[in-house]
C-alpha atoms as a PDB file:
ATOM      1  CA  UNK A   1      -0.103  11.321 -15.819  1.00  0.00           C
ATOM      2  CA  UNK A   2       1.455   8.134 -14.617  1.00  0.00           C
ATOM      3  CA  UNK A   3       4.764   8.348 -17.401  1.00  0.00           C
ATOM      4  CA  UNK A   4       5.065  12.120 -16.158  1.00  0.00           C
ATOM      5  CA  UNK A   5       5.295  11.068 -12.383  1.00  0.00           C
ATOM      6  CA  UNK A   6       7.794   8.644 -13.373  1.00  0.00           C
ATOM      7  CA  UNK A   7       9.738  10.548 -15.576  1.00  0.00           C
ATOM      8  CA  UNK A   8       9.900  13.317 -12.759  1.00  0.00           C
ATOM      9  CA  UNK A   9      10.961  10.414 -10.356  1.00  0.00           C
ATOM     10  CA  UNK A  10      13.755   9.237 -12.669  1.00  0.00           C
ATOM     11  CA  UNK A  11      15.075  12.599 -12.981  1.00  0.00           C
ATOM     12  CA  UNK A  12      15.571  13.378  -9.818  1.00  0.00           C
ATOM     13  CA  UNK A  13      17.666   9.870  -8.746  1.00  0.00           C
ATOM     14  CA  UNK A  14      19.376  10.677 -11.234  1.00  0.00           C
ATOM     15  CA  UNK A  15      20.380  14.626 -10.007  1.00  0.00           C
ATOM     16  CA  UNK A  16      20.545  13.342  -6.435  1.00  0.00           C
ATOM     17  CA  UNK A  17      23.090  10.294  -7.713  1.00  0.00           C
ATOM     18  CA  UNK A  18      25.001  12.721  -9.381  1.00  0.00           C
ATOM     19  CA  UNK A  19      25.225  14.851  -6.745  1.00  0.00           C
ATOM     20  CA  UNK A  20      26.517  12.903  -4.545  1.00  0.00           C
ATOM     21  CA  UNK A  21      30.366  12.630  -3.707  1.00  0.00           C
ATOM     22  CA  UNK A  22      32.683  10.463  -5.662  1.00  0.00           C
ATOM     23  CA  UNK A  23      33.103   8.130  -2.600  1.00  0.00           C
ATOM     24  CA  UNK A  24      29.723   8.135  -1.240  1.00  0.00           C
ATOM     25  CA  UNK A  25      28.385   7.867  -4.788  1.00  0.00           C
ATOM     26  CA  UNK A  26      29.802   4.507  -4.837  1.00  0.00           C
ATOM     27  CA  UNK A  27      30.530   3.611  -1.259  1.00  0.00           C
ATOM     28  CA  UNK A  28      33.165   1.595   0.197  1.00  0.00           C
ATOM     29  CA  UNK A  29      33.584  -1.822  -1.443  1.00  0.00           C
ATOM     30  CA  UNK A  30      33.528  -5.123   0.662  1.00  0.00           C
ATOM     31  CA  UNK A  31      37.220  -7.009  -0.588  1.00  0.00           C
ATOM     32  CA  UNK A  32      36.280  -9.784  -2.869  1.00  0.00           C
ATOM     33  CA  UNK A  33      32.911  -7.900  -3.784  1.00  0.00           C
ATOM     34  CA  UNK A  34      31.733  -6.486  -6.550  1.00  0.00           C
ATOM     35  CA  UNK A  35      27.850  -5.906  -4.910  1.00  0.00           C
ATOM     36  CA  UNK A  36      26.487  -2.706  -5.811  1.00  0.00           C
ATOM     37  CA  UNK A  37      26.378  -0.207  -2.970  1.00  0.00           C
ATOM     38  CA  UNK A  38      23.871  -1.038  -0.267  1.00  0.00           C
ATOM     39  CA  UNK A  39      23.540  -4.447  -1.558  1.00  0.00           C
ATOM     40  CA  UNK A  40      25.677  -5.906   1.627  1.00  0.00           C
ATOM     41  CA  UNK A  41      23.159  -5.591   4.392  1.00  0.00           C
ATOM     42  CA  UNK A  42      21.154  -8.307   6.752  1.00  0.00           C
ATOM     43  CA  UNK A  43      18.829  -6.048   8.516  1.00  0.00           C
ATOM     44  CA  UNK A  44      16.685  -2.912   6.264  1.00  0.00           C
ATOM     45  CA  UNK A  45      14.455  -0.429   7.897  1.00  0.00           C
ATOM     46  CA  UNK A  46      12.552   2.042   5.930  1.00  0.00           C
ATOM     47  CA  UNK A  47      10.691   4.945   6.516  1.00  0.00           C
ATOM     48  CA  UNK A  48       8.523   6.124   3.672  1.00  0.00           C
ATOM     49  CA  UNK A  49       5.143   8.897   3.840  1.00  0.00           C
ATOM     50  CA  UNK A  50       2.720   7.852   1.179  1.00  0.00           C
ATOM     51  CA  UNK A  51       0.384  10.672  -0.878  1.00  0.00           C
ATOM     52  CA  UNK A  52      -2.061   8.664  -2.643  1.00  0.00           C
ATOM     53  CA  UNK A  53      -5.916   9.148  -3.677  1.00  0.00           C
ATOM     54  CA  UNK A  54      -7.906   7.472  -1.943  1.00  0.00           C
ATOM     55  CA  UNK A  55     -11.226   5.907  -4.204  1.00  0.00           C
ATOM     56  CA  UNK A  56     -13.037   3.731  -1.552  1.00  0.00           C
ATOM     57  CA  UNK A  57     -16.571   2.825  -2.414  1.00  0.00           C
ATOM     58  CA  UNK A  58     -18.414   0.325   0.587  1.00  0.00           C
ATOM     59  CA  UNK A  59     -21.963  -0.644   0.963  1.00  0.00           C
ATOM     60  CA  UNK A  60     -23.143  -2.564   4.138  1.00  0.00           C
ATOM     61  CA  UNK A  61     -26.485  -4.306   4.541  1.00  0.00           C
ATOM     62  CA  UNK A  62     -28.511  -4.290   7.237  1.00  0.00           C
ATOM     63  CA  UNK A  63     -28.196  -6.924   9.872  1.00  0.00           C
ATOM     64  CA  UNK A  64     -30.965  -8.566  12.821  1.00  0.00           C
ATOM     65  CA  UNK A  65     -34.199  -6.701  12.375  1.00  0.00           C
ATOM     66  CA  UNK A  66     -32.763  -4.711   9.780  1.00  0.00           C
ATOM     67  CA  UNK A  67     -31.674  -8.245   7.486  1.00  0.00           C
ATOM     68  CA  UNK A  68     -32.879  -8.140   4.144  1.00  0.00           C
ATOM     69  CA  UNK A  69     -32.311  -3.655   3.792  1.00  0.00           C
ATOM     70  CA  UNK A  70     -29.627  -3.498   1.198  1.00  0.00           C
ATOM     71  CA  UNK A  71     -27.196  -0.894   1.511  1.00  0.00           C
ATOM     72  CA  UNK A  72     -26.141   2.116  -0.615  1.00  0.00           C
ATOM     73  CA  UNK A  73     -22.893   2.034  -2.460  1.00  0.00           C
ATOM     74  CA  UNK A  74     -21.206   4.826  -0.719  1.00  0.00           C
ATOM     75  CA  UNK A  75     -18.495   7.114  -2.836  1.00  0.00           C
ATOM     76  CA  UNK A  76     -17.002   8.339   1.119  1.00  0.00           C
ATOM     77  CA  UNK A  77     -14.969  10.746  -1.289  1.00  0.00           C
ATOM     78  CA  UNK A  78     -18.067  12.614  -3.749  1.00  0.00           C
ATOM     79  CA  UNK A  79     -20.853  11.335  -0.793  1.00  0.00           C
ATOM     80  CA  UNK A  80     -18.901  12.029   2.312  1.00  0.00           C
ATOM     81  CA  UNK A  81     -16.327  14.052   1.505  1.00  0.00           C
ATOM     82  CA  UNK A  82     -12.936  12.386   2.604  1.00  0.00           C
ATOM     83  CA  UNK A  83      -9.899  13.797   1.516  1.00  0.00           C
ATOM     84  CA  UNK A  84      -6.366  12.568   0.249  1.00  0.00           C
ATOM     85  CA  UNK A  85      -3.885  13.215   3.049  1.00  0.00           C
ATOM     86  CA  UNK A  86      -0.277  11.890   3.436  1.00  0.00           C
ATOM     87  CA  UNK A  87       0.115   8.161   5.463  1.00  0.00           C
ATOM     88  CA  UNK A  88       2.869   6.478   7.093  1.00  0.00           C
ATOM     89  CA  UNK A  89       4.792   3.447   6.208  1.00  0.00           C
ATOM     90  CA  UNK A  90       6.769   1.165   7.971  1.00  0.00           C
ATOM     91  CA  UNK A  91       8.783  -1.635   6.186  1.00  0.00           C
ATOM     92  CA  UNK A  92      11.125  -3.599   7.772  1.00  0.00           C
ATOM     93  CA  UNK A  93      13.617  -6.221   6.169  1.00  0.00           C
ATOM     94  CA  UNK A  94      15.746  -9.472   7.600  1.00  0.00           C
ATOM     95  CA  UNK A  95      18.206 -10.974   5.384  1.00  0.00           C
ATOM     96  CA  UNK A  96      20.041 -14.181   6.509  1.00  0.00           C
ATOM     97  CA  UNK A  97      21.185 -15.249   3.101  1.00  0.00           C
ATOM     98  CA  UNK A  98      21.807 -13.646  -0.529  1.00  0.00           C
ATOM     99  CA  UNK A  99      19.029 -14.866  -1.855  1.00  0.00           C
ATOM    100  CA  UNK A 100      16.427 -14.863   1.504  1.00  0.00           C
ATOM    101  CA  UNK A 101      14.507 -12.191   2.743  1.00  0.00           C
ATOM    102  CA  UNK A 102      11.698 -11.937   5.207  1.00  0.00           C
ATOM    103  CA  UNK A 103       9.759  -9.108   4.922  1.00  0.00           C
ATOM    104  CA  UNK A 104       7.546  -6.943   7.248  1.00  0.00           C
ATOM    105  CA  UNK A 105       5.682  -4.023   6.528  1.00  0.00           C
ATOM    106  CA  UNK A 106       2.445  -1.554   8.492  1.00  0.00           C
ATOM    107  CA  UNK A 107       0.393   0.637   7.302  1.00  0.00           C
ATOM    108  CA  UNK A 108      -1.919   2.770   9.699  1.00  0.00           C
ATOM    109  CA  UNK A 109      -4.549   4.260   6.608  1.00  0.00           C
ATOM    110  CA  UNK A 110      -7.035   6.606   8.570  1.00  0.00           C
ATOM    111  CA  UNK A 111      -9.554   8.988   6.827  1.00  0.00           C
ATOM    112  CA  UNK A 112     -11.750  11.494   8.965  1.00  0.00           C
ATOM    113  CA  UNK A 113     -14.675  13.995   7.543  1.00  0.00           C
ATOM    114  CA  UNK A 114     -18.131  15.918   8.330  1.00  0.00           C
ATOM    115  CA  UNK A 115     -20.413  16.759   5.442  1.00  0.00           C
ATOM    116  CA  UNK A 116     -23.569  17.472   5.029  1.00  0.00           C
ATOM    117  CA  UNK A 117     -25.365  15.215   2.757  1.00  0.00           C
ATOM    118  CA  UNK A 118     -26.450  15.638  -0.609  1.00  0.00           C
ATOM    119  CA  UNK A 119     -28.050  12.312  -2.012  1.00  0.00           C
ATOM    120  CA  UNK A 120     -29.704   9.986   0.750  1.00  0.00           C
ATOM    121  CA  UNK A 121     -27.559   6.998   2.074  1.00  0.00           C
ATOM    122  CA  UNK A 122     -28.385   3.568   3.176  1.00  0.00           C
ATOM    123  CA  UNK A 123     -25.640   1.993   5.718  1.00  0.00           C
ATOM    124  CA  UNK A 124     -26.350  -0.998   7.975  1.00  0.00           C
ATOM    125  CA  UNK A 125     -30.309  -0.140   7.350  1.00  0.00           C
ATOM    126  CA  UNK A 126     -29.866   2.569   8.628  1.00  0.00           C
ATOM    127  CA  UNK A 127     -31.251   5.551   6.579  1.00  0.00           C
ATOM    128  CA  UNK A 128     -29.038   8.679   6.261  1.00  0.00           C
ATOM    129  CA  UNK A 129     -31.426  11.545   4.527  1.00  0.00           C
ATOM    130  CA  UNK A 130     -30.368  14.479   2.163  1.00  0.00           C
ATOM    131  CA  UNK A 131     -29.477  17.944   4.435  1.00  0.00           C
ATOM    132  CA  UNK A 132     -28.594  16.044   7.410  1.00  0.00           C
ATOM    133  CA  UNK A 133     -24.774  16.420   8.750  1.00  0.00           C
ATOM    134  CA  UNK A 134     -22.886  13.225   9.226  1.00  0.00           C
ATOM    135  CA  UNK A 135     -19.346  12.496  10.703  1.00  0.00           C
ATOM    136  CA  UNK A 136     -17.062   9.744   8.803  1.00  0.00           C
ATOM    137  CA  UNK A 137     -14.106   7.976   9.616  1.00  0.00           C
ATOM    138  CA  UNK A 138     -12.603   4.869   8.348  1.00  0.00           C
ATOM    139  CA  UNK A 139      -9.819   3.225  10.059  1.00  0.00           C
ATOM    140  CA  UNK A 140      -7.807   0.887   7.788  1.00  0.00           C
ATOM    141  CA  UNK A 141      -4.742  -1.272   8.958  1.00  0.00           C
ATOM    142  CA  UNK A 142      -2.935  -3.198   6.208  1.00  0.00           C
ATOM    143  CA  UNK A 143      -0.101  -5.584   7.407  1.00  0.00           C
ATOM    144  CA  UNK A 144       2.217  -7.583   5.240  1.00  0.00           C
ATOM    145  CA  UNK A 145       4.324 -10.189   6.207  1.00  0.00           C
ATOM    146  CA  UNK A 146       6.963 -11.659   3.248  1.00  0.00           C
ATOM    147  CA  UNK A 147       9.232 -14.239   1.963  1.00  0.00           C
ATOM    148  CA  UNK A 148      11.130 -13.390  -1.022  1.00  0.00           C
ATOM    149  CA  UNK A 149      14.000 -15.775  -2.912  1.00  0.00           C
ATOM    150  CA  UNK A 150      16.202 -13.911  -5.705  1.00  0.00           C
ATOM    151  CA  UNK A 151      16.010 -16.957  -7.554  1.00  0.00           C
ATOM    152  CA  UNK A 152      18.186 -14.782 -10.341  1.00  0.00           C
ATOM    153  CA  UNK A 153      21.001 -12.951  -8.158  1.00  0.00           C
ATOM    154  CA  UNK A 154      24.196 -10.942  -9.504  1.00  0.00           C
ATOM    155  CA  UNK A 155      26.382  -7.998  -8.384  1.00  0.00           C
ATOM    156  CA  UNK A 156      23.867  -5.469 -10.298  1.00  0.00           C
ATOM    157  CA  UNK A 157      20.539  -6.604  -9.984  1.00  0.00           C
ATOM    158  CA  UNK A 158      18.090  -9.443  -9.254  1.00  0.00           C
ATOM    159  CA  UNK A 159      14.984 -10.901  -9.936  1.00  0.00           C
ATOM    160  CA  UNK A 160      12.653 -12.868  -7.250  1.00  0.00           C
ATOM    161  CA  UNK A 161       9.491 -14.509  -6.129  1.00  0.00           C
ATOM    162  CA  UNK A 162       7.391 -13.417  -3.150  1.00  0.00           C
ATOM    163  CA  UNK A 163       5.182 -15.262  -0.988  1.00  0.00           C
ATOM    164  CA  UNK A 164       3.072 -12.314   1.461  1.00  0.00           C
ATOM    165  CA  UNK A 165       0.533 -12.706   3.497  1.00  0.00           C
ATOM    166  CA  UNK A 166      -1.749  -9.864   3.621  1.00  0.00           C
ATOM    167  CA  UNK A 167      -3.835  -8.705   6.438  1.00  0.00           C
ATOM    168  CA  UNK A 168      -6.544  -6.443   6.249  1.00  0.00           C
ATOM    169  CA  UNK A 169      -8.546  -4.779   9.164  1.00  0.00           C
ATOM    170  CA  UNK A 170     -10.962  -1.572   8.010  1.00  0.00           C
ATOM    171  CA  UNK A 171     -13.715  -0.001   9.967  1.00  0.00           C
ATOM    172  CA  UNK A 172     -15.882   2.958   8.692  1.00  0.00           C
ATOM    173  CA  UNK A 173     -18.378   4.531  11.049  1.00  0.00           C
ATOM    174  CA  UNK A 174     -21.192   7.034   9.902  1.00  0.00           C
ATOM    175  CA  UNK A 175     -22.574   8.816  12.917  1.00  0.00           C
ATOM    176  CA  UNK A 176     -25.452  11.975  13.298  1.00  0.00           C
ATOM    177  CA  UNK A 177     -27.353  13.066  16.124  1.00  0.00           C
ATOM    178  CA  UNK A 178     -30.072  11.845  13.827  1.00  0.00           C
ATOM    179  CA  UNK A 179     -29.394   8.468  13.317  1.00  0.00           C
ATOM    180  CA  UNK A 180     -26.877   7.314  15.382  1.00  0.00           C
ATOM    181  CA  UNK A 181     -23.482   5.895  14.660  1.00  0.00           C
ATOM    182  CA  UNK A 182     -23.343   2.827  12.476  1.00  0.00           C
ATOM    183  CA  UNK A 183     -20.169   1.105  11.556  1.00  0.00           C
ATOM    184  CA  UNK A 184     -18.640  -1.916   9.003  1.00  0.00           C
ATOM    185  CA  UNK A 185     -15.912  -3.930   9.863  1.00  0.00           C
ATOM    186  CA  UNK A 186     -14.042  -6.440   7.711  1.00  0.00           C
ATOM    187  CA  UNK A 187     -10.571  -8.344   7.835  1.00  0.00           C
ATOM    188  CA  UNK A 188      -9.397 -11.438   6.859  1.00  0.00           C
ATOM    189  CA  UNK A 189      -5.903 -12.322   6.081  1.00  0.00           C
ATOM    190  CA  UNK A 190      -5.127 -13.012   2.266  1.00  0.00           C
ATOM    191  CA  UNK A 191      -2.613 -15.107   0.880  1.00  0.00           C
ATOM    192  CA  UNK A 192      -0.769 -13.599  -2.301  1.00  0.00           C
ATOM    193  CA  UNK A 193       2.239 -14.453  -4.919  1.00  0.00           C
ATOM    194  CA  UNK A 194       4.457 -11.821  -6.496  1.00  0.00           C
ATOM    195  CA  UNK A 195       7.029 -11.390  -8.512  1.00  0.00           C
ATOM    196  CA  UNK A 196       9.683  -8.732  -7.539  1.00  0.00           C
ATOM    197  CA  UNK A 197      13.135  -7.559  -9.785  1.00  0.00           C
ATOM    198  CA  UNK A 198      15.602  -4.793  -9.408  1.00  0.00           C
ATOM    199  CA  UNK A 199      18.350  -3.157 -11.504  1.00  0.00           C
ATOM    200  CA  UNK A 200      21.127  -0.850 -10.755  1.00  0.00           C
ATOM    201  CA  UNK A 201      21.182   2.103 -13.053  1.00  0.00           C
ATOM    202  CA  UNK A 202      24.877   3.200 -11.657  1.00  0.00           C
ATOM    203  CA  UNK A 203      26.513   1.379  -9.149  1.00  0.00           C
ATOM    204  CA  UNK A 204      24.646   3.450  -6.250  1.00  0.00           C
ATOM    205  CA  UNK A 205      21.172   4.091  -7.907  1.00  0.00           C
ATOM    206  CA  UNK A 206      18.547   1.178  -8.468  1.00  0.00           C
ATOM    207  CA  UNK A 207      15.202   0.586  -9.932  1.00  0.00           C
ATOM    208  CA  UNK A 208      12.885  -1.515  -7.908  1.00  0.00           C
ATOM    209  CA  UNK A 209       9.709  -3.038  -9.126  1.00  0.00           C
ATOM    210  CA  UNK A 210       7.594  -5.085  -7.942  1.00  0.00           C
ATOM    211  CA  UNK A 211       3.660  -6.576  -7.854  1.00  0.00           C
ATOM    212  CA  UNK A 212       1.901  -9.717  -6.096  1.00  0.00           C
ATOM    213  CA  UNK A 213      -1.605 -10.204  -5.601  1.00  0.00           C
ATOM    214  CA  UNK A 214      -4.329 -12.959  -5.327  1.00  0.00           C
ATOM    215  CA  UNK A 215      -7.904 -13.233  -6.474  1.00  0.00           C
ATOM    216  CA  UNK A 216     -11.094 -15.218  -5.325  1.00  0.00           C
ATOM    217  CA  UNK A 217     -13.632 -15.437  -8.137  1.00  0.00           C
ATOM    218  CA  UNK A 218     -17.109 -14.840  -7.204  1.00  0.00           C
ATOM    219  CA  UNK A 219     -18.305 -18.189  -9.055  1.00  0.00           C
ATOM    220  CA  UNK A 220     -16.312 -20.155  -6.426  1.00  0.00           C
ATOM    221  CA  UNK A 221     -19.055 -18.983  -4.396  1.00  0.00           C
ATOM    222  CA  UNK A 222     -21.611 -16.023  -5.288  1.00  0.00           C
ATOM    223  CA  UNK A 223     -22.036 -15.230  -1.925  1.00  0.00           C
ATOM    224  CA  UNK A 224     -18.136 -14.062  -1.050  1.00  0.00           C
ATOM    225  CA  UNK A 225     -15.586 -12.835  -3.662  1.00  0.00           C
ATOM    226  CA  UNK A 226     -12.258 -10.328  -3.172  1.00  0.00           C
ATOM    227  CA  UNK A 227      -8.800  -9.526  -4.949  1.00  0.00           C
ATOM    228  CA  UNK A 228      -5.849  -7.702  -3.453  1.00  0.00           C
ATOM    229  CA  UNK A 229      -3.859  -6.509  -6.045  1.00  0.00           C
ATOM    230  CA  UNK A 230      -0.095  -4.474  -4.643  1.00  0.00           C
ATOM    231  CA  UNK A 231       2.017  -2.894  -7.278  1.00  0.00           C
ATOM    232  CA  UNK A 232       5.395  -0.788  -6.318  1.00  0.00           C
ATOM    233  CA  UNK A 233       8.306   1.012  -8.328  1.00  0.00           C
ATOM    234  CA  UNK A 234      10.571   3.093  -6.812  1.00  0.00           C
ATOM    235  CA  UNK A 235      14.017   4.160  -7.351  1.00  0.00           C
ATOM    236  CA  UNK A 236      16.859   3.909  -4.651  1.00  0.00           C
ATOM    237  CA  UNK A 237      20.000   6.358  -4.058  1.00  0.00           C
ATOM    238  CA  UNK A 238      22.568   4.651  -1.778  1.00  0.00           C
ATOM    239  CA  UNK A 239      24.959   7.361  -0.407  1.00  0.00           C
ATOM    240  CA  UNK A 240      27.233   4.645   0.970  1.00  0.00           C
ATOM    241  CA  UNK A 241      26.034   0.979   2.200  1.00  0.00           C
ATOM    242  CA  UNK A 242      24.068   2.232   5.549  1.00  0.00           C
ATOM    243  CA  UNK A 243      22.243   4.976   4.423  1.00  0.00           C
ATOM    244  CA  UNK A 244      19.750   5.522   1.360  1.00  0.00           C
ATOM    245  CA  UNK A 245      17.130   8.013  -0.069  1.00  0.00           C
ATOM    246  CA  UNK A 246      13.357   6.343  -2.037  1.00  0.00           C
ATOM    247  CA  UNK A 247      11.098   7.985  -4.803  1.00  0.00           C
ATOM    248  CA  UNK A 248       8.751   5.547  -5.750  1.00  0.00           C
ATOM    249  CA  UNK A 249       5.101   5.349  -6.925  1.00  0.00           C
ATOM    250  CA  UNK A 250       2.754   2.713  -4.906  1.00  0.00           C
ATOM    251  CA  UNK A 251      -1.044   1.216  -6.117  1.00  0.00           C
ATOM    252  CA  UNK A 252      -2.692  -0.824  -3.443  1.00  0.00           C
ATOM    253  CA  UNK A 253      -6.445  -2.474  -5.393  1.00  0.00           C
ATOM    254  CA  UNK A 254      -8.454  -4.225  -2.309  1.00  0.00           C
ATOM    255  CA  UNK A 255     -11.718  -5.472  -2.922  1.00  0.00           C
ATOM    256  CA  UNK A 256     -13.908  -7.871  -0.772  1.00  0.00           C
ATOM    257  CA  UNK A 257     -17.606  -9.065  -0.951  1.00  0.00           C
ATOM    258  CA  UNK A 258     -18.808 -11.076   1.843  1.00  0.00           C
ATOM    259  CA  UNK A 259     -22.892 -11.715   1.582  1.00  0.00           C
ATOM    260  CA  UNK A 260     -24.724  -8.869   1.242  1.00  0.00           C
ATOM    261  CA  UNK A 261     -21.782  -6.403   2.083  1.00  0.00           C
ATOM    262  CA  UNK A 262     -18.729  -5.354  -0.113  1.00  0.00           C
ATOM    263  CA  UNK A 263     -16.253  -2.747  -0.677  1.00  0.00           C
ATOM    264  CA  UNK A 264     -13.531  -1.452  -2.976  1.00  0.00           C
ATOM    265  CA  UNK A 265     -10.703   0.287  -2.004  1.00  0.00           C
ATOM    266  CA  UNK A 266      -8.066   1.912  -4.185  1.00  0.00           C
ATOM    267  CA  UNK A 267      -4.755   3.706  -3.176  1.00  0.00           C
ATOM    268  CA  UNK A 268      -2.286   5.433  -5.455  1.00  0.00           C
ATOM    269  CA  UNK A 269       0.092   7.956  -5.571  1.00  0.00           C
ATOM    270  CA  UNK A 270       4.221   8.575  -5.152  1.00  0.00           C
ATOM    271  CA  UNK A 271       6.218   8.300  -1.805  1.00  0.00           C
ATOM    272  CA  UNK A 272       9.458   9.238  -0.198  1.00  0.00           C
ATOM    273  CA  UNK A 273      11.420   8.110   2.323  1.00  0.00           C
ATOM    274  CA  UNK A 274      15.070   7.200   3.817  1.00  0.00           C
ATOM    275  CA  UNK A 275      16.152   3.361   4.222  1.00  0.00           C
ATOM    276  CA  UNK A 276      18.938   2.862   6.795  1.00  0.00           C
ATOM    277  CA  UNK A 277      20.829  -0.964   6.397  1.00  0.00           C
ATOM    278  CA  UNK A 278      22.839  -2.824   8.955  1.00  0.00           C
END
């Protein structure tokens, strides 16, 4: 499935490059330059919408006079009934030398559903029975914040290391007129290190890949554990040195145990977007 979605995403750079005009294709050339188009900017915005599966799976124990009530792992796609929609990405990049980049990027991740349910649920001690209708959402803000250095620069391509900061902030709430509403919340920034390289097929069409992550083991300490795992390839059209076009295909691999609660969420899936350079 994955080589299909790429090989669909390579031919289609490849019909938009060629589509383009002969001096947009290659855009106007800096005098004493040989960069490849789109490769003279300091400041990158990007726009991108994100259609990924969703495969979140969260248990939370109960807390107080509930302490000691372990909690269900809860499938809030098969159990609850969430759905994959299309999400919003903002990314956001400042460039003061060749080689330096400072990177930002936002990503508001909310899932809504009803359902009626068909295997009994246990969330914050709370008991959910079979047959009785139950309102979901989750609300999941992921934040990145970047340095990269090109360590390996030229004219047609590059290869770097990243530094990010991740932050994480998810709630999911479970409500019914039965129960009540009962929520989960977790965040906690998370350092990472990444590697990140890109390659221009044509002088106006690159391939951009790119993965960082971190890991806590959970014999550091049984009681917490958690990875963050990013990966990202995507392919670039640059009509002229402003103005560009994205394909790409994103996984994002989050998983966190703190105590008697834990969670993993999963996102994957292509995108699209435009990237506009100053």
């Amino acid at each position: 499935m994955r080589i299909r979605l790429l090989t669909t995403m390579s031919a289609i750079l490849v019909a938009l490059a060629l589509a383009s005009p002969a001096d947009a294709q290659y855009g106007a050339r800096h005098f004493g330059s040989d960069r490849a188009t789109g490769e003279t900017y300091n400041v990158e915005v990007s726009g991108l919408f994100w259609n990924p599966t969703p495969d979140i799976v969260l248990s939370s124990a109960g807390s107080g006079s509930l302490a000691g009530l372990a909690g269900t792992n809860i499938n809030f796609q098969t159990d609850l009934g969430i759905e994959k929609k299309k999400l919003n990405q903002l990314k956001l990049v400042l460039r003061p030398g060749t080689k330096h980049k400072f990177r930002f990027e936002y990503t508001p991740i909310q899932y809504t559903s009803q359902a009626i349910l068909q295997t009994r649920l246990v969330f914050n001690g709370q008991a959910y029975n079979i047959g009785v209708p139950v309102n979901t959402e989750i609300d999941w803000k992921a934040y990145r914040f970047g340095y990269e250095y090109d360590f390996a620069y030229h004219d047609r391509g590059f290869v770097g290391v990243l530094l990010d900061l991740k932050y994480t902030d998810i709630n999911a709430s479970l409500s019914s007129t039965f129960v009540g509403t009962e929520f989960a919340h977790a965040r906690a920034p998370i350092p990472a290190i990444g590697i990140v390289g890109r390659g221009y097929v044509v002088p106006n069409v690159s391939i951009t890949g790119e993965f960082s992550g971190f890991r806590l083991p959970n014999s550091v300490d049984q009681r917490y554990g958690g990875k963050y795992y990013d990966f990202d390839l995507y392919g670039t059209v640059n009509f002229n040195d402003h103005i560009g076009a994205q394909l790409g295909y994103r996984s994002l691999d989050v998983y966190y145990k703190v105590k008697e609660d834990q969670g993993t969420m999963t996102l994957r899936g292509p995108y699209f977007g435009a990237v506009a350079r100053f």
